[in-house]
Protein backbone atom coordinates (compact mmCIF):
# COMPACT_ATOMS: atom_id res chain seq x y z
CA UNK A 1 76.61 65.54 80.17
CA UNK A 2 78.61 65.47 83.57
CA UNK A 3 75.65 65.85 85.54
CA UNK A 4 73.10 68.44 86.14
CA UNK A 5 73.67 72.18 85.09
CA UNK A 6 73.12 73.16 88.48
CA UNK A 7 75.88 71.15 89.58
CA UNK A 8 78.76 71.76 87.45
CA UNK A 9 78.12 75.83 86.83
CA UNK A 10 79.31 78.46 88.89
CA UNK A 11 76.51 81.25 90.18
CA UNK A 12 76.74 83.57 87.47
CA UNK A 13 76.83 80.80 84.85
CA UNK A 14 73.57 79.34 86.23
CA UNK A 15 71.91 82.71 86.04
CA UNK A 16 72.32 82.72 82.63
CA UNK A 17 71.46 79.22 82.11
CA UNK A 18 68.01 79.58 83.60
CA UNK A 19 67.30 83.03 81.36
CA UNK A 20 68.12 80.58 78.23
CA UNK A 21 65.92 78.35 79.19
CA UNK A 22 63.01 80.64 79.54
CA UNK A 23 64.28 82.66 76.29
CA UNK A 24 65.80 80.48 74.07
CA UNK A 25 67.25 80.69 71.65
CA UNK A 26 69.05 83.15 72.24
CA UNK A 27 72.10 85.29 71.37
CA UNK A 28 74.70 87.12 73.86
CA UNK A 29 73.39 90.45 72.95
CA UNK A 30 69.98 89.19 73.78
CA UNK A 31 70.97 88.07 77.25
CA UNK A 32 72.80 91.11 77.86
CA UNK A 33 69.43 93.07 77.24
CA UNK A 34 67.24 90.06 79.66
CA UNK A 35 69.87 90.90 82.00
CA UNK A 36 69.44 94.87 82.26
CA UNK A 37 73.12 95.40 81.21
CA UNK A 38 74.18 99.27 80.10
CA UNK A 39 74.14 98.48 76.05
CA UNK A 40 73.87 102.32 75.49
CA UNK A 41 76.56 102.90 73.25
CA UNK A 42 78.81 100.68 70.30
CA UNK A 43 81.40 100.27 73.35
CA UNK A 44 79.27 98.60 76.03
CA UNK A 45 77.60 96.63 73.26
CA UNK A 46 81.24 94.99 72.43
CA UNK A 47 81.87 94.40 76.63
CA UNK A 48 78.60 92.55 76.70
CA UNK A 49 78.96 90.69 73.77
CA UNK A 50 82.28 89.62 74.97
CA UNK A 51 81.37 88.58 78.04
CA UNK A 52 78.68 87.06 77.25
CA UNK A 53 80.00 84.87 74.08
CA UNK A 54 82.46 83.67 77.07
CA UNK A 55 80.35 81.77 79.29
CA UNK A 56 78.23 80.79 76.56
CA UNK A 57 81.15 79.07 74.83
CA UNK A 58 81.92 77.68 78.44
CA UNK A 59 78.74 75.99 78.78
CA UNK A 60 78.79 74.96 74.90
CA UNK A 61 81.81 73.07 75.76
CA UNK A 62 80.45 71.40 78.22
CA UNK A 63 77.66 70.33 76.65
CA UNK A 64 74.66 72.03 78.33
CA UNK A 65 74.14 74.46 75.41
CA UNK A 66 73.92 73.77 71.65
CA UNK A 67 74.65 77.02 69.31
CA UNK A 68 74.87 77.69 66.01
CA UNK A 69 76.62 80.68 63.75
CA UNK A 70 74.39 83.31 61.94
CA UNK A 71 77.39 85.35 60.25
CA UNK A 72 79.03 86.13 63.90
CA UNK A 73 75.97 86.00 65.83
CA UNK A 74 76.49 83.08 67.88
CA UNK A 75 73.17 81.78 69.06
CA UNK A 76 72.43 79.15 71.73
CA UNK A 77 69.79 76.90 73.24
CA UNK A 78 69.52 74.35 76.17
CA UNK A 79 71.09 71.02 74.76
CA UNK A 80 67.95 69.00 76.53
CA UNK A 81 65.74 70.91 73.84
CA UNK A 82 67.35 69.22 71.01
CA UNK A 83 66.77 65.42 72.89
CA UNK A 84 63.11 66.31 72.86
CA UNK A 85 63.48 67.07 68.86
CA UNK A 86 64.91 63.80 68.54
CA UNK A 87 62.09 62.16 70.65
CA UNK A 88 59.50 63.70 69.00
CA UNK A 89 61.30 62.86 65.56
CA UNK A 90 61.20 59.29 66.64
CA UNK A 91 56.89 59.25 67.71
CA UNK A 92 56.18 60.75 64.90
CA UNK A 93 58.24 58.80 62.80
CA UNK A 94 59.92 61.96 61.26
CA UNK A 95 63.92 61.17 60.32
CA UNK A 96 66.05 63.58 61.45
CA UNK A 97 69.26 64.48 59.17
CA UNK A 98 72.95 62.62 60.71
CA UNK A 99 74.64 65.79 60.81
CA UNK A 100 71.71 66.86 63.20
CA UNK A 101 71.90 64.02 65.71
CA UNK A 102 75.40 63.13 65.57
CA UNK A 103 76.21 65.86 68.83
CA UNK A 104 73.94 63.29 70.69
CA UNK A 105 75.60 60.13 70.29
């Protein structure tokens, strides 16, 4: 990581950062609804998820979130959660799968 979320995201993207890391995970729909957007009808559902799925990919990229697929769902978590996984993996003596870690190297 660059540095510090707080450092490298823009207002709006650190909004949302701080909601995923009281709520994760989490999917764009989900933040919408944290975030008291309009999701009233199949229209503003789409504009959310949109807009949404944008800044989260942002912030995927740069390596402050972690997501994963669930048939399009995209669903996301704060990349320092997974570094405690590993820690605790390591106390407790519990081997975590390559494909798992690898994104931490």
């Amino acid at each position: 990581m660059k540095g510090m979320p707080e450092n490298i995201l823009g207002v709006f993207e650190s909004k949302l950062f701080f909601v995923i890391k009281e709520h994760w995970p989490v999917t764009s729909i989900e933040l919408a609804e944290l975030l008291n957007e309009d999701l009233n009808d199949r229209k503003a559902k789409k504009r959310a998820y949109s807009k949404y799925s944008y800044y989260l990919k942002k912030m995927i990229q740069n390596k402050i979130l972690l997501s994963k697929k669930s048939g399009n769902t995209l669903i996301v978590w704060p990349f320092e959660v997974e570094k405690y996984r590993v820690i605790d993996s390591i106390i407790n003596e519990k081997p975590l799968e390559e494909k798992n870690v690898k994104h931490l190297l």
